[in-house]
Each structure stands twice: as C-alpha cells, then as structure tokens.
PDB file of N, CA and C in Angstrom:
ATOM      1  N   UNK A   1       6.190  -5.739  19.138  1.00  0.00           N
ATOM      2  CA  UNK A   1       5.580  -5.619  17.838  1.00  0.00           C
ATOM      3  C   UNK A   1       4.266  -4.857  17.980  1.00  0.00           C
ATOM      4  N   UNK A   2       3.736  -3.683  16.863  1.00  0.00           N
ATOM      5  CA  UNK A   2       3.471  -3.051  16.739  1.00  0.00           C
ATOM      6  C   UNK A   2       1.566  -3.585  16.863  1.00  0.00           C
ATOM      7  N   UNK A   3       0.250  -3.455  17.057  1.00  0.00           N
ATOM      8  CA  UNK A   3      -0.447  -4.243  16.745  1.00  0.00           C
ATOM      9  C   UNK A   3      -1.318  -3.476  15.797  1.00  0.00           C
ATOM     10  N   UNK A   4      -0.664  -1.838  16.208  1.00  0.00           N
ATOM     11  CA  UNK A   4      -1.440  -1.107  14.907  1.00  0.00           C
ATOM     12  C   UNK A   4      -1.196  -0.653  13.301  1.00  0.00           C
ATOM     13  N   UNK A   5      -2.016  -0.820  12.904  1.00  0.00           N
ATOM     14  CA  UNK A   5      -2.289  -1.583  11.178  1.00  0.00           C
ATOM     15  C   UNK A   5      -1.308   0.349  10.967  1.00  0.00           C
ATOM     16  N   UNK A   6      -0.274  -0.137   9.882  1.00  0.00           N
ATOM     17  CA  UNK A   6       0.386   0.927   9.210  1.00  0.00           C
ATOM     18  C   UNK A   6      -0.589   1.011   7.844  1.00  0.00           C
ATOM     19  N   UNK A   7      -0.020   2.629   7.364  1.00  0.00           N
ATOM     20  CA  UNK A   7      -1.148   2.813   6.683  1.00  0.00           C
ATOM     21  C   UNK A   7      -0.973   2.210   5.059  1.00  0.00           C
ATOM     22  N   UNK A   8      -0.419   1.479   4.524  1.00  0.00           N
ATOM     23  CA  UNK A   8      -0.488   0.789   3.498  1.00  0.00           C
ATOM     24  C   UNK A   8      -1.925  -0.569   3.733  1.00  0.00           C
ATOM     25  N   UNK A   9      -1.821  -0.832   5.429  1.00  0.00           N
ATOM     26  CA  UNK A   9      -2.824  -2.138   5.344  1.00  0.00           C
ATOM     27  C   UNK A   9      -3.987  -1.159   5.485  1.00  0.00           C
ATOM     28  N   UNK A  10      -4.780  -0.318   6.226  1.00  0.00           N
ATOM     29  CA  UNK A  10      -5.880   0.377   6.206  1.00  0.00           C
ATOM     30  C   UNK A  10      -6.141   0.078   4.187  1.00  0.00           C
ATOM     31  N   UNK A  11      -4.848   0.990   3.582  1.00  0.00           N
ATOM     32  CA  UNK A  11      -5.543   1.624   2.172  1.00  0.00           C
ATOM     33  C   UNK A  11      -5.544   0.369   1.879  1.00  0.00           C
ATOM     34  N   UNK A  12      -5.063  -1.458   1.833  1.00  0.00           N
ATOM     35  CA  UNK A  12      -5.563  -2.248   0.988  1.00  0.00           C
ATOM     36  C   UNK A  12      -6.627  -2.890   1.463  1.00  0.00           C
ATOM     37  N   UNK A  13      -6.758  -2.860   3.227  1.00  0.00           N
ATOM     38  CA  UNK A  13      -8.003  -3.003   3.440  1.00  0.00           C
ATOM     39  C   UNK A  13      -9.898  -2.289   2.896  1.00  0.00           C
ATOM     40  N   UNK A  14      -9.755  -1.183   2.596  1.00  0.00           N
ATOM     41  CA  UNK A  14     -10.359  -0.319   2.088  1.00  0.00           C
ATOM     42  C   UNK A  14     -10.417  -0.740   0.557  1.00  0.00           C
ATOM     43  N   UNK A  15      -9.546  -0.753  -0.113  1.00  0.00           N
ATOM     44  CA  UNK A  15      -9.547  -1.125  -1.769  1.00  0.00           C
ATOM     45  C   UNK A  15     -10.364  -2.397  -1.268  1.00  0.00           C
ATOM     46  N   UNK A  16     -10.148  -3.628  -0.497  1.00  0.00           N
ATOM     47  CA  UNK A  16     -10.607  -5.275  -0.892  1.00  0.00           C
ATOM     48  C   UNK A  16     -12.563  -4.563  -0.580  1.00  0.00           C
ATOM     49  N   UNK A  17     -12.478  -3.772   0.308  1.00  0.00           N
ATOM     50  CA  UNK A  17     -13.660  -3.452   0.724  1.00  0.00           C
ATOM     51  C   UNK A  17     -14.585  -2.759  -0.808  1.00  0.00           C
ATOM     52  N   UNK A  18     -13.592  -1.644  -1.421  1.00  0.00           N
ATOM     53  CA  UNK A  18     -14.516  -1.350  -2.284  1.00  0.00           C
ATOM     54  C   UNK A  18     -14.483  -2.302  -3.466  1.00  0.00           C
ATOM     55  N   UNK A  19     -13.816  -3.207  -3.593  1.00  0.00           N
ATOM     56  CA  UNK A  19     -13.904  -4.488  -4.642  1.00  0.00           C
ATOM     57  C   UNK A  19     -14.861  -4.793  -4.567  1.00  0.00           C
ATOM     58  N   UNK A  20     -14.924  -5.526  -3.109  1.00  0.00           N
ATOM     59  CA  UNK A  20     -16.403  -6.689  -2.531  1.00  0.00           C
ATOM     60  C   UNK A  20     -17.560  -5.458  -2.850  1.00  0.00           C
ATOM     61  N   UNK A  21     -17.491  -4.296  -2.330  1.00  0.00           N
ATOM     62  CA  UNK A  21     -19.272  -3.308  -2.719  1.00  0.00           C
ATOM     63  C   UNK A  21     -19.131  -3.107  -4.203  1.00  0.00           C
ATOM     64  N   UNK A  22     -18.069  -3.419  -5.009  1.00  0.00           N
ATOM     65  CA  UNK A  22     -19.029  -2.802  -6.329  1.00  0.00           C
ATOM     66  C   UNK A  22     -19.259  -4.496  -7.480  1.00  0.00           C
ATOM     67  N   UNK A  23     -18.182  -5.455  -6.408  1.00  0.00           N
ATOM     68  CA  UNK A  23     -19.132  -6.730  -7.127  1.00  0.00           C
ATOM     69  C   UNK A  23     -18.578  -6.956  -8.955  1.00  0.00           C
ATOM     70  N   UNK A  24     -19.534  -7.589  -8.940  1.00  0.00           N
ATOM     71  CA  UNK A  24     -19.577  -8.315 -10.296  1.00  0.00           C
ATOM     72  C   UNK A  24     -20.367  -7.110 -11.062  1.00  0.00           C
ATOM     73  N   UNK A  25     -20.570  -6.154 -10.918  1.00  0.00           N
ATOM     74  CA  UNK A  25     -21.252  -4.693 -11.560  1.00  0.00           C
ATOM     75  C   UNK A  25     -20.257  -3.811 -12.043  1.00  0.00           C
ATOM     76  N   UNK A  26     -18.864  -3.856 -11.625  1.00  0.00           N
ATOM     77  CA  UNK A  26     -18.178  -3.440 -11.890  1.00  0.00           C
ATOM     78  C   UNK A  26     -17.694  -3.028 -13.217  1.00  0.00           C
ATOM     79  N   UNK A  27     -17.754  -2.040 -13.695  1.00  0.00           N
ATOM     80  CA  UNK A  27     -17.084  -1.540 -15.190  1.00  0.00           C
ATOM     81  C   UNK A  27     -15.822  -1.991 -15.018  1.00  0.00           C
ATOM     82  N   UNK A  28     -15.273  -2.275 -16.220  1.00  0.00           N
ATOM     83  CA  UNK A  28     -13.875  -2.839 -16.270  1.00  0.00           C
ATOM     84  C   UNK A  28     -13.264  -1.144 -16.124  1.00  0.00           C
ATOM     85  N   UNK A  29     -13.312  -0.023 -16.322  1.00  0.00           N
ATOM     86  CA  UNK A  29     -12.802   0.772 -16.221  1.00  0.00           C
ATOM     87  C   UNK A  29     -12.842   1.514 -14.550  1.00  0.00           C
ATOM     88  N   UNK A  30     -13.912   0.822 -13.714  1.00  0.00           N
ATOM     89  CA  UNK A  30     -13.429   0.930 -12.469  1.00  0.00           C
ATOM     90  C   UNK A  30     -12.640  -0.061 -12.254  1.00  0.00           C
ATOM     91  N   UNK A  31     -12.895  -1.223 -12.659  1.00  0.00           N
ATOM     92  CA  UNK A  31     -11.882  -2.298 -12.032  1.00  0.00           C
ATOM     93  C   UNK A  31     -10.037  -1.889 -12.192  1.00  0.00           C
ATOM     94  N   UNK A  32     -10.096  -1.165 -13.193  1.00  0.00           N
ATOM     95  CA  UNK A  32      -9.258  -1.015 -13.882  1.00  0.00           C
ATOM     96  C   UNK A  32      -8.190   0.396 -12.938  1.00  0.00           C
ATOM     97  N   UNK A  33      -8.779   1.464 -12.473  1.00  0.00           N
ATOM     98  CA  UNK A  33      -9.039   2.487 -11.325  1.00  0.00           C
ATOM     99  C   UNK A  33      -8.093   1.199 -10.253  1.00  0.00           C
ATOM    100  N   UNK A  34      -9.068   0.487  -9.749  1.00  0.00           N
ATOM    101  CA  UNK A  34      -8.707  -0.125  -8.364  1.00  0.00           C
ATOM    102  C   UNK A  34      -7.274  -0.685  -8.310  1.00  0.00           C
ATOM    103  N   UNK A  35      -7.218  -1.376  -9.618  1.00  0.00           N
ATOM    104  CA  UNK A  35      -6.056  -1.874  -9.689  1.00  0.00           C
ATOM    105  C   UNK A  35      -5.000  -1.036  -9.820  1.00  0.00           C
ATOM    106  N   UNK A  36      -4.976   0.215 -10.318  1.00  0.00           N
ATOM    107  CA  UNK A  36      -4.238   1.150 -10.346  1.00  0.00           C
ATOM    108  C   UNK A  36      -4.035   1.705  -8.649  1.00  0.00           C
ATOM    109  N   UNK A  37      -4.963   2.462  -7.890  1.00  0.00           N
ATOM    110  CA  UNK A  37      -4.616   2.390  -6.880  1.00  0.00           C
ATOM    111  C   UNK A  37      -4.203   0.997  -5.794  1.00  0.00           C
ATOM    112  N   UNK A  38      -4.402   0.399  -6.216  1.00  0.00           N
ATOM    113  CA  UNK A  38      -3.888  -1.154  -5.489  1.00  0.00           C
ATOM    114  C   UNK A  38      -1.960  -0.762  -5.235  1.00  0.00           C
ATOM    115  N   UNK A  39      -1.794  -0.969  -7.186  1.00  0.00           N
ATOM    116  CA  UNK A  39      -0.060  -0.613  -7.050  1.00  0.00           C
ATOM    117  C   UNK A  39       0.228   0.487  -6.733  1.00  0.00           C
ATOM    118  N   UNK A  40      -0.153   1.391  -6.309  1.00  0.00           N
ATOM    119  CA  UNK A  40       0.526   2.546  -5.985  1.00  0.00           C
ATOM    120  C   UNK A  40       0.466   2.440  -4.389  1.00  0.00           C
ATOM    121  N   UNK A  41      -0.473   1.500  -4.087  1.00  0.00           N
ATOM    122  CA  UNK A  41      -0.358   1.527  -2.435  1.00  0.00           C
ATOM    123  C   UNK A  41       0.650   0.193  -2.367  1.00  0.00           C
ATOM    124  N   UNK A  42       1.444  -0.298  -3.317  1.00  0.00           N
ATOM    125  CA  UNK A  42       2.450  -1.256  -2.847  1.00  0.00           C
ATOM    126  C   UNK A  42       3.628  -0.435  -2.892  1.00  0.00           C
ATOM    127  N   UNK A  43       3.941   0.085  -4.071  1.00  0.00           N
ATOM    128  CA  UNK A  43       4.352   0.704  -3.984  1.00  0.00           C
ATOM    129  C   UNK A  43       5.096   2.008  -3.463  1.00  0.00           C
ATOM    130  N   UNK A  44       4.132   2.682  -3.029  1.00  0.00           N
ATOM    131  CA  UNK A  44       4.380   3.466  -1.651  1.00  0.00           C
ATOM    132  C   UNK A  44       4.617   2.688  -0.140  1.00  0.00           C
ATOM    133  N   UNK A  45       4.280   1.608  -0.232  1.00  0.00           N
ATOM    134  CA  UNK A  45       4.494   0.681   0.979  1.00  0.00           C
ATOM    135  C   UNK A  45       6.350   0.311   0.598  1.00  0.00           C
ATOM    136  N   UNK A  46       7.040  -0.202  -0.721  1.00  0.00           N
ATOM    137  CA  UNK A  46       8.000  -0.420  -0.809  1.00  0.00           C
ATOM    138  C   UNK A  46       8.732   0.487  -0.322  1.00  0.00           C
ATOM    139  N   UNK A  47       8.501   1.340  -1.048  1.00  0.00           N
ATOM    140  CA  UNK A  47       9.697   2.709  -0.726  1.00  0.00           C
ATOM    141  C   UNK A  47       9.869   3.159   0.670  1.00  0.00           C
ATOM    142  N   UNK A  48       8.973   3.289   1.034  1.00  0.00           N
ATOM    143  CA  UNK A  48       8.797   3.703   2.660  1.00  0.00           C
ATOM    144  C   UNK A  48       9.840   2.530   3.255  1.00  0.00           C
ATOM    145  N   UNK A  49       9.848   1.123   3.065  1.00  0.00           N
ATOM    146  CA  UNK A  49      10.513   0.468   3.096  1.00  0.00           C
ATOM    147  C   UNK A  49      12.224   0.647   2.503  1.00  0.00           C
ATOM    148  N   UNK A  50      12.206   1.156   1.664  1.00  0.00           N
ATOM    149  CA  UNK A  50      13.426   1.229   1.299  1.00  0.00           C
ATOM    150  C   UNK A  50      14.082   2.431   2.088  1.00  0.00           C
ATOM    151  N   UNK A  51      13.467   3.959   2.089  1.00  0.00           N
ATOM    152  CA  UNK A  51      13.388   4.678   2.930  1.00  0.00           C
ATOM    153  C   UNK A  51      13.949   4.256   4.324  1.00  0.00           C
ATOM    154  N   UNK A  52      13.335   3.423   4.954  1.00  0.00           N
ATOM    155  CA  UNK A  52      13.776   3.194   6.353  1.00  0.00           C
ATOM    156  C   UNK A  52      15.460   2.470   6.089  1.00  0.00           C
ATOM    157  N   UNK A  53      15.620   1.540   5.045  1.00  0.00           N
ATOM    158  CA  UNK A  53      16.483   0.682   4.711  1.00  0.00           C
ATOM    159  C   UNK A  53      17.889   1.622   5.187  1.00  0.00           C
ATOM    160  N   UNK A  54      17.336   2.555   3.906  1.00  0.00           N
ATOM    161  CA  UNK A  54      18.147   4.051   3.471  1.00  0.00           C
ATOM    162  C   UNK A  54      18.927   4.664   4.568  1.00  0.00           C
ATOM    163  N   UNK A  55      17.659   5.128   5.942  1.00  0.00           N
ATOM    164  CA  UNK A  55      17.962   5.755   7.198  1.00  0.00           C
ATOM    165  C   UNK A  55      19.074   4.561   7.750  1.00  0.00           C
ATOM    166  N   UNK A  56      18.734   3.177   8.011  1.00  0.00           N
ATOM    167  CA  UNK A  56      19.667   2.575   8.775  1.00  0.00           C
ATOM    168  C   UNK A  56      20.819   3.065   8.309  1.00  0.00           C
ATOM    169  N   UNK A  57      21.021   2.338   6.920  1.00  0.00           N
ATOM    170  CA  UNK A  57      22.537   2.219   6.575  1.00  0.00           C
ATOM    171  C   UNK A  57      23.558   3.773   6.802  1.00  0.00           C
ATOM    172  N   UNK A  58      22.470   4.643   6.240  1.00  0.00           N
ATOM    173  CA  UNK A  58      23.038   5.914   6.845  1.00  0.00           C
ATOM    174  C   UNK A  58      23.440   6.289   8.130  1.00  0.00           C
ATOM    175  N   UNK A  59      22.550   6.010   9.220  1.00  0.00           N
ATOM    176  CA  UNK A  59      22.888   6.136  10.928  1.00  0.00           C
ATOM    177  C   UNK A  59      24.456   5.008  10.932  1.00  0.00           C
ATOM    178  N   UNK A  60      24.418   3.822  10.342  1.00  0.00           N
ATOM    179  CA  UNK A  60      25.487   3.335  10.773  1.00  0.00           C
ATOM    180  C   UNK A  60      26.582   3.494  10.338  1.00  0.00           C
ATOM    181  N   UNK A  61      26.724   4.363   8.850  1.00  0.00           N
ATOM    182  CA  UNK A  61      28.038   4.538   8.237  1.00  0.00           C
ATOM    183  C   UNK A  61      28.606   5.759   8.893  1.00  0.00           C
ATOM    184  N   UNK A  62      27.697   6.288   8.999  1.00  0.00           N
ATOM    185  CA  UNK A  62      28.011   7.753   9.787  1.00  0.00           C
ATOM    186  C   UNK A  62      28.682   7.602  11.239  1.00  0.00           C
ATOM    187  N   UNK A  63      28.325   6.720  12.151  1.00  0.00           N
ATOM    188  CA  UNK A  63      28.862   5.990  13.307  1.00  0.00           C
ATOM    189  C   UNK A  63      30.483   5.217  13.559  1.00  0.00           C
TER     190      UNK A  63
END
C-alpha cells in the first residue's frame, strides 16, 4: 500500500486548509466557491475511480 497521498487528498487537504485561514470572515460567496471546488474534487476523485473500474473490466473481457 501506497503511503503517498493521491492527488484528490493533497486538493481536499488544501481546501480544509483554506477553510480554517479564511475563518468565520468568510463571505458566503467564498464559502460558497469552496464548496464548489470541494465537489468537483470528489468528483474527479470518483471517476478516476470508475476509470480504473472501466480499465479492469476491459483487460479481463478482452483476456
């Protein structure tokens, strides 16, 4: 097992980071920003996931 962070955990590590620096100061229209990039980094984390899913089933039907 792998111990280095794939890049979906860096980008939500980074988002919790800019949460905690902009605080309770936060415009709801940044908050609003974060949360938007939040799902798109799950998102892109799914697919990539499905993606790989994709490759298996393909290598083995093909076999």
């Amino acid at each position: 097992m792998s111990l280095t962070p794939t890049p979906a955990i860096i980008a939500r590590d980074a988002l919790y980071a800019l949460h905690g620096k902009l605080g309770e100061d936060a415009s709801t229209e940044q908050l609003l920003q974060l949360g938007m990039l939040a799902a798109q980094v799950e998102i892109a984390d799914r697919l990539e996931g499905i993606e790989k899913s994709l490759d298996i089933g393909l290598l083995i039907r093909t076999e």
